[in-house]
Protein backbone atom coordinates (compact mmCIF):
# COMPACT_ATOMS: atom_id res chain seq x y z
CA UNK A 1 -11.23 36.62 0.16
CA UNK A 2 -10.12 36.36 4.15
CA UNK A 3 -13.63 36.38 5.14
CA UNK A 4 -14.25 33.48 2.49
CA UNK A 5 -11.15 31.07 3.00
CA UNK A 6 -12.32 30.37 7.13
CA UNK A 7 -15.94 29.67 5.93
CA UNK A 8 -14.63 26.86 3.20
CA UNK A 9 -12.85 25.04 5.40
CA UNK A 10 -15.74 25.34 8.26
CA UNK A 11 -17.49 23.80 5.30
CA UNK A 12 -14.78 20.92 4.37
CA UNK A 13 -14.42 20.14 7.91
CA UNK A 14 -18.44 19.46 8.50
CA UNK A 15 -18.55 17.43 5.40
CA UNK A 16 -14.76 15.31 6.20
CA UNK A 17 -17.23 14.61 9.98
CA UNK A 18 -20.23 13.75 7.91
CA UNK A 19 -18.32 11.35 5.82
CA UNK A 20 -16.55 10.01 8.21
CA UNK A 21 -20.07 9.16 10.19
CA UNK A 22 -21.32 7.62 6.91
CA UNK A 23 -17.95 5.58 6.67
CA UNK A 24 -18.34 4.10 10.01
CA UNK A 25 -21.40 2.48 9.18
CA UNK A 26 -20.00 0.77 6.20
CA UNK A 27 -19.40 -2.86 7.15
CA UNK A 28 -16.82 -2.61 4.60
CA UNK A 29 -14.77 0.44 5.78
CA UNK A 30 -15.37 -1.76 9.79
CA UNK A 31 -14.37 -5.17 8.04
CA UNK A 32 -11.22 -3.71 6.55
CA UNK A 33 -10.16 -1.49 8.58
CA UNK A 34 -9.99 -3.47 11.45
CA UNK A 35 -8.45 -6.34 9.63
CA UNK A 36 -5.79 -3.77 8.42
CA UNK A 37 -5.27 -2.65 12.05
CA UNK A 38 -4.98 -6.21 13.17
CA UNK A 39 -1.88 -6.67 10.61
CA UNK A 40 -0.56 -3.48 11.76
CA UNK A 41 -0.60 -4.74 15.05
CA UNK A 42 1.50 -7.98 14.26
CA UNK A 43 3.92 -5.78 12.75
CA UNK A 44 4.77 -4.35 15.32
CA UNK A 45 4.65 -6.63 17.39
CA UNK A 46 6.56 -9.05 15.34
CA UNK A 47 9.70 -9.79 18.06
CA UNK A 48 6.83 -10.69 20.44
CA UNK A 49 4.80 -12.84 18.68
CA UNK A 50 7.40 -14.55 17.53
CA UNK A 51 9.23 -17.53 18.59
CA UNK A 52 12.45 -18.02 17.27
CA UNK A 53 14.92 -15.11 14.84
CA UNK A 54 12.80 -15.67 11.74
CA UNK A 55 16.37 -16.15 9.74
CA UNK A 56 17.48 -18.64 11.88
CA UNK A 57 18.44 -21.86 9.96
CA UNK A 58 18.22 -25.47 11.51
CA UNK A 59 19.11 -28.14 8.65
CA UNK A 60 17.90 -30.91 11.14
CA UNK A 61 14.43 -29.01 11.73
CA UNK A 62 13.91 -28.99 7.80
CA UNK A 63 10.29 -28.85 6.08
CA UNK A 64 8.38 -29.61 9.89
CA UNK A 65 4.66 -29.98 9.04
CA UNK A 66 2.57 -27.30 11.44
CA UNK A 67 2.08 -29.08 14.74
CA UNK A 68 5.35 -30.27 14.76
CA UNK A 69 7.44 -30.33 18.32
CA UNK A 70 11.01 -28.64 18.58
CA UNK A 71 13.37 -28.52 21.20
CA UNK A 72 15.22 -25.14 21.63
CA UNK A 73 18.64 -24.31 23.37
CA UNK A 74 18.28 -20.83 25.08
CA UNK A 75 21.65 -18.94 25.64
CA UNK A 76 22.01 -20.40 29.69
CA UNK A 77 22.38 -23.57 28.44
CA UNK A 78 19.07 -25.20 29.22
CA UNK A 79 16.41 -26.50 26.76
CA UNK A 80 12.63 -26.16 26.14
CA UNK A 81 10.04 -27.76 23.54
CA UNK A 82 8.12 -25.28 21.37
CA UNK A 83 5.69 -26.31 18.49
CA UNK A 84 6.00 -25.11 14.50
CA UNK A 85 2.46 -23.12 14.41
CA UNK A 86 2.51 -23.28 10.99
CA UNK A 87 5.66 -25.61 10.18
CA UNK A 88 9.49 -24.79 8.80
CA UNK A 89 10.57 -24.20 5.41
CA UNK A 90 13.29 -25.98 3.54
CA UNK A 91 16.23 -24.56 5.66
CA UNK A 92 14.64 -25.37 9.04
CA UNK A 93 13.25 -21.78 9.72
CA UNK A 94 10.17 -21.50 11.14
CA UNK A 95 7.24 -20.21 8.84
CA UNK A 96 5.13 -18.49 11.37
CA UNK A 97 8.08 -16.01 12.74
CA UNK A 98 8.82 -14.96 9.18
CA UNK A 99 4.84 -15.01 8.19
CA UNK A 100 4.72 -12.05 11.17
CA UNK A 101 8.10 -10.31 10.20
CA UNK A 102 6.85 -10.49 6.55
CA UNK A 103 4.20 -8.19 7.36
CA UNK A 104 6.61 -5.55 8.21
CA UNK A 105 8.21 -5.44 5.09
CA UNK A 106 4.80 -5.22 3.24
CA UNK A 107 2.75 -2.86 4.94
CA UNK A 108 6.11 -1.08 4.90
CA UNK A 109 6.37 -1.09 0.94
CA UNK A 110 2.67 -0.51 0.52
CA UNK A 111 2.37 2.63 2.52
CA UNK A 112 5.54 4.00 1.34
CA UNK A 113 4.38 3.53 -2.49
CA UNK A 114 0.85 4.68 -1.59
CA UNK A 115 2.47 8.39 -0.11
CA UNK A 116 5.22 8.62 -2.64
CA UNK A 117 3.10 8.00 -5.70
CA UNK A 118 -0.11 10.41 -4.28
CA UNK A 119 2.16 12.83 -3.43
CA UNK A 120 4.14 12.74 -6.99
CA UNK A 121 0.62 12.23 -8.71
CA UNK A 122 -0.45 15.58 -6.96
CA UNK A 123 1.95 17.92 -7.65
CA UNK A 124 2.55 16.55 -11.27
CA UNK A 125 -1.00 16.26 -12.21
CA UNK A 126 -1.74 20.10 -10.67
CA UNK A 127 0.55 21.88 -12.81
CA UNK A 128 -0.75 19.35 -16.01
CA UNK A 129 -4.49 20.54 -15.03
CA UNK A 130 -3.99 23.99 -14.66
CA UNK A 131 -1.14 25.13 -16.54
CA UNK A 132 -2.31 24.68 -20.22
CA UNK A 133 1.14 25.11 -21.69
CA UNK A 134 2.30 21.82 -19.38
CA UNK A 135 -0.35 19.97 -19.58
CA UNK A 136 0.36 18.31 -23.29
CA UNK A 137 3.93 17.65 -22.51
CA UNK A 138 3.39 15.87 -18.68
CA UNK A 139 0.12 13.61 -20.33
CA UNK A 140 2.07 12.51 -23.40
CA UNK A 141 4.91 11.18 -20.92
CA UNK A 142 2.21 9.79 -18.23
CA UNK A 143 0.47 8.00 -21.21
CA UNK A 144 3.82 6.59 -22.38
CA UNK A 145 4.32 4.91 -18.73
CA UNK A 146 0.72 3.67 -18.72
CA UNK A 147 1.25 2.10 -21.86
CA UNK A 148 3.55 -0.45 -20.38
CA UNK A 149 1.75 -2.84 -18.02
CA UNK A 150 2.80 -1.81 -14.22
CA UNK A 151 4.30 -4.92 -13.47
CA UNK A 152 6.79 -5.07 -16.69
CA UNK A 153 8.10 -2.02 -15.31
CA UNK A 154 8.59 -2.38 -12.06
CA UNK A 155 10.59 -5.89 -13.11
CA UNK A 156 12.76 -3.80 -15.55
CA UNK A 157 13.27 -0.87 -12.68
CA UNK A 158 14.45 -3.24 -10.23
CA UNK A 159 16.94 -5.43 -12.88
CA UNK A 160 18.43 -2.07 -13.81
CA UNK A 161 19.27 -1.66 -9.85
CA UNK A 162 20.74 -3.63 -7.13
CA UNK A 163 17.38 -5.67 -5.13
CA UNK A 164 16.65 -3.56 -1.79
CA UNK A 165 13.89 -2.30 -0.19
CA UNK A 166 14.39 1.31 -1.25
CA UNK A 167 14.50 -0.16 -5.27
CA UNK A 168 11.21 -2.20 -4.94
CA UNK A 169 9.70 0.94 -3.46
CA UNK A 170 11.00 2.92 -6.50
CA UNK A 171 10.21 0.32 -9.08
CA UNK A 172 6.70 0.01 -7.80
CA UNK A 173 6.01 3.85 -7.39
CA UNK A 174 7.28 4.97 -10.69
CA UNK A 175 4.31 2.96 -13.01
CA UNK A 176 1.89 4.36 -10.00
CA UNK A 177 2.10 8.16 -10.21
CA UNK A 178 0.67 8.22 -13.68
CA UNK A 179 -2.62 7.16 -12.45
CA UNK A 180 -2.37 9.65 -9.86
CA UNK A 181 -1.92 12.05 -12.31
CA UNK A 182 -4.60 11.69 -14.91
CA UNK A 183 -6.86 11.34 -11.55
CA UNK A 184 -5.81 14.99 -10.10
CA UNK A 185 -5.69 16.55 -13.65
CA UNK A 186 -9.24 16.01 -14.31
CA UNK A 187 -9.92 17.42 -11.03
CA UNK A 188 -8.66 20.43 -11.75
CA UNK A 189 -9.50 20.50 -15.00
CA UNK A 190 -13.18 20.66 -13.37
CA UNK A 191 -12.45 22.58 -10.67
CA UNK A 192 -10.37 25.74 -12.93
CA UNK A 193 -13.47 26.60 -14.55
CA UNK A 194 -15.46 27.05 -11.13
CA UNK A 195 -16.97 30.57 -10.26
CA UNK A 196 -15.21 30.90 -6.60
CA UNK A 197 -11.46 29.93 -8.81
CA UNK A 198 -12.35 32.54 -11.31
CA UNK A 199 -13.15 34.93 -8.69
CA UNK A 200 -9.95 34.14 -6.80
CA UNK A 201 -8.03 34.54 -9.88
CA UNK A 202 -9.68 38.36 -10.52
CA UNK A 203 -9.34 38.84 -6.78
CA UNK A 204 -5.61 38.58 -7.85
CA UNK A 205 -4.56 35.61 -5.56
CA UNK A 206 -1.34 34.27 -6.62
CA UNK A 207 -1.31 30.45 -7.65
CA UNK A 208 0.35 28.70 -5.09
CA UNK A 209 -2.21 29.92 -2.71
CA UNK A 210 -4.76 29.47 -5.09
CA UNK A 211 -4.07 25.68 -5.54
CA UNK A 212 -3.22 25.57 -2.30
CA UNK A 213 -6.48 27.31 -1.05
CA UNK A 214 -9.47 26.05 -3.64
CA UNK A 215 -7.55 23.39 -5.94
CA UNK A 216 -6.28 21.07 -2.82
CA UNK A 217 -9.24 20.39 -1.05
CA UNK A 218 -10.89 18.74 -3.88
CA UNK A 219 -8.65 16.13 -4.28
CA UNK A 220 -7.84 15.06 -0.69
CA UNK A 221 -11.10 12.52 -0.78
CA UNK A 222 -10.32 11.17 -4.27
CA UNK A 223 -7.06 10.76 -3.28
CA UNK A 224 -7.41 8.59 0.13
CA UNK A 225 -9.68 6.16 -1.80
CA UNK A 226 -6.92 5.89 -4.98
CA UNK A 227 -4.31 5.53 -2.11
CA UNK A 228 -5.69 2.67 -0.48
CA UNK A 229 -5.78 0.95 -4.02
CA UNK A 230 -2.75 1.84 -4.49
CA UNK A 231 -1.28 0.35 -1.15
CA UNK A 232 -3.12 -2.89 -1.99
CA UNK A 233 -1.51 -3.22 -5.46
CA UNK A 234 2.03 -2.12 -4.39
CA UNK A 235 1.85 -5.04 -1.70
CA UNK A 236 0.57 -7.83 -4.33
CA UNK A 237 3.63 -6.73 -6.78
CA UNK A 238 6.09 -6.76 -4.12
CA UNK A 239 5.37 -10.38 -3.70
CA UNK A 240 5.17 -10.71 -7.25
CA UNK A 241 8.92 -9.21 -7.55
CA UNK A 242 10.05 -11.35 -4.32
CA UNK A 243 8.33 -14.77 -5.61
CA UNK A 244 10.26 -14.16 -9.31
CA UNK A 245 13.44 -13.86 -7.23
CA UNK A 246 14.10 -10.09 -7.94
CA UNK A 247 12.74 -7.98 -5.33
CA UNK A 248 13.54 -8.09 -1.60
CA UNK A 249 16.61 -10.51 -0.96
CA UNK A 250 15.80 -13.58 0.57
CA UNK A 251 17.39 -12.81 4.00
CA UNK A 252 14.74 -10.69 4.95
CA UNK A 253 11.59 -12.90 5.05
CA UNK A 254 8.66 -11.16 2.98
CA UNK A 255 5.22 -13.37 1.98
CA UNK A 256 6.61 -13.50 -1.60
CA UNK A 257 10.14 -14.78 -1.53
CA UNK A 258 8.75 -17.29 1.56
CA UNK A 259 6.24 -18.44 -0.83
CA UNK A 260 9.23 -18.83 -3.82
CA UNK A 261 11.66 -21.08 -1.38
CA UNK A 262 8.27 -23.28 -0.78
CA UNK A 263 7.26 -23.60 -4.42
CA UNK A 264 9.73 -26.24 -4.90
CA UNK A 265 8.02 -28.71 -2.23
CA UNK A 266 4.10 -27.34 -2.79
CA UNK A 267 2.85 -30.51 -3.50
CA UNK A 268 4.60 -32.13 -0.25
CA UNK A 269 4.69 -29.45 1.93
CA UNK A 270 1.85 -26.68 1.22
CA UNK A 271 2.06 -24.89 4.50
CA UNK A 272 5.15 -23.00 3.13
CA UNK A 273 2.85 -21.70 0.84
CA UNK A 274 -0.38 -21.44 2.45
CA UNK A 275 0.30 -19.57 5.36
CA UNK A 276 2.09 -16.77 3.65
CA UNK A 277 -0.46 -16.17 0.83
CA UNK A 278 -3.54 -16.16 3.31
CA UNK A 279 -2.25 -13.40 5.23
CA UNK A 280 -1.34 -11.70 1.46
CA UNK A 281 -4.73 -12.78 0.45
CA UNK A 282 -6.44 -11.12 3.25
CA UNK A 283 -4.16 -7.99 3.58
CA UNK A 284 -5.13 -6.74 -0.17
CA UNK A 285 -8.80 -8.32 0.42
CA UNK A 286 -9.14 -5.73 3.64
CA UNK A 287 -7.19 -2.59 2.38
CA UNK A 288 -9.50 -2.83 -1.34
CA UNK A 289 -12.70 -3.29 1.22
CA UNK A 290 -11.63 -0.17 2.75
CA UNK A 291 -10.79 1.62 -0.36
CA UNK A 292 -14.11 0.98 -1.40
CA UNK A 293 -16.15 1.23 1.56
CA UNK A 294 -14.27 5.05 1.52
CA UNK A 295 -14.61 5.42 -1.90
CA UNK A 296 -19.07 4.93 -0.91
CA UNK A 297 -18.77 7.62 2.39
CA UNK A 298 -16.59 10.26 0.51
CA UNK A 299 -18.53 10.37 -2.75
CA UNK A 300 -21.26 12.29 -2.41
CA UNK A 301 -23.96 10.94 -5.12
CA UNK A 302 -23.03 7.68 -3.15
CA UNK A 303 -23.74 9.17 0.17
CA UNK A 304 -27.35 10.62 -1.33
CA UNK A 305 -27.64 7.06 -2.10
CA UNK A 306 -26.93 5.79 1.53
């Protein structure tokens, strides 16, 4: 079994490089991934880019269509003119600093739910796949979860808690990790009945390292691609939960809750809602391109196909 374990991952490792080779001549994995970079990159670089504190509120600079000129008071007493890039809301703040300190608190939420609800999904779902006597017990509870649409639940986990970052996170991981689940349970359901498991097993390896050693690394590829799905639909509920008024407060800008304090002057001023859902729009439209354009590299009857 020593001589065997070093070989298998030689083995994973040359097909992870292979796939990876494949991946980066999918114009989807390219398209996606450096679109998600690019909104990485304005995260970070939020205080920057920005041009004013994106909670600062100016009653007299109120609902400024994009273009519009400003005159700012810096702290020595002079002034300078600035322009709204893409206008101010209803309170005078400007829409473009809390479009880019939005992204923060999305990419934020959707990684966090992404890791949280694979790593849950994995170490629920391989003790449902391989030990038989769990396995009825942990599906009939997953299937009870699934049967309530995702977003119902993560409305009722947030009303039962005070609105925070750390509850939308919960509220959105919670109707996630059953997918994960039923995903890493039929993997091992497969994988159990293998000839190198079986041969492990009369070898007399214990199960930890037998998960750990031949269980694992069959789900790592499955579970990138359902992570980057996942990432994508925890950042399209959070603005769900933030546009209905119960998710993130609305002190800390996030694309939903700036499009839910626009809503009320859409048909006047549509740049408060505009701005905010393009860079949604194209956030989940990039991470579900690179979901998919991973899902193509890492299969392998795709990658025949290729």
């Amino acid at each position: 079994m020593s001589a065997q374990a070093p070989s298998s991952f030689v083995a994973s490792a040359a097909a992870g490089r292979g796939a990876l080779r494949l991946a980066t001549r999918n114009s989807g994995v390219v398209i996606g991934g450096l679109i998600v970079l690019a909104m990485i990159a304005i995260a970070i670089l939020a205080p920057f880019l920005g041009t004013v504190d994106p909670t600062e509120i100016n009653p007299a600079l109120r609902n400024k269509l994009p273009g519009a000129e400003r005159t700012i008071r810096l702290d020595d007493g002079t002034t300078r003119s600035s322009t709204f890039i893409m206008g101010s809301d209803s309170l005078g703040r400007d829409v473009y600093s809390r479009v880019l300190y939005g992204a923060r608190i999305s990419l934020v939420i959707g990684a966090s739910v992404a890791l949280l609800s694979v790593a849950g999904g994995l170490a629920i779902g391989m003790i449902a796949g391989y030990f038989r006597w769990a396995d009825a017990v942990v599906m009939r509870i997953m299937d009870g979860l699934m049967a309530i649409p995702a977003i119902l639940l993560a409305i009722a986990l947030v009303s039962l808690s005070r609105a925070g970052l750390l509850a939308v996170i919960v509220a959105i991981t919670i109707p996630e990790i059953p997918r994960v689940v039923r995903l890493v349970r039929s993997i091992v359901l497969s994988v159990r009945e293998e000839p190198y498991v079986e041969a492990a097993v009369t070898a007399g390896t214990s199960v930890p390292l037998l998960l750990w050693r031949h269980v694992l690394p069959n789900t790592i590829a499955p579970l990138i691609v359902q992570g980057t799905f996942i990432c994508a639909s925890a950042i399209l509920v959070e603005a769900i939960l933030s546009f209905l008024g119960i998710g993130i407060p609305t002190s800390t800008p996030t694309w939903g809750n700036i499009m839910a304090e626009g809503r009320q002057f859409f048909r006047i001023f549509p740049h408060n809602i505009f701005f905010p859902g393009v860079f949604l729009a194209l956030t989940v439209l990039a991470i579900n391109m690179l979901g998919d354009g991973l899902r193509d590299a890492l299969d392998p009857k795709m990658a025949k196909r290729v």
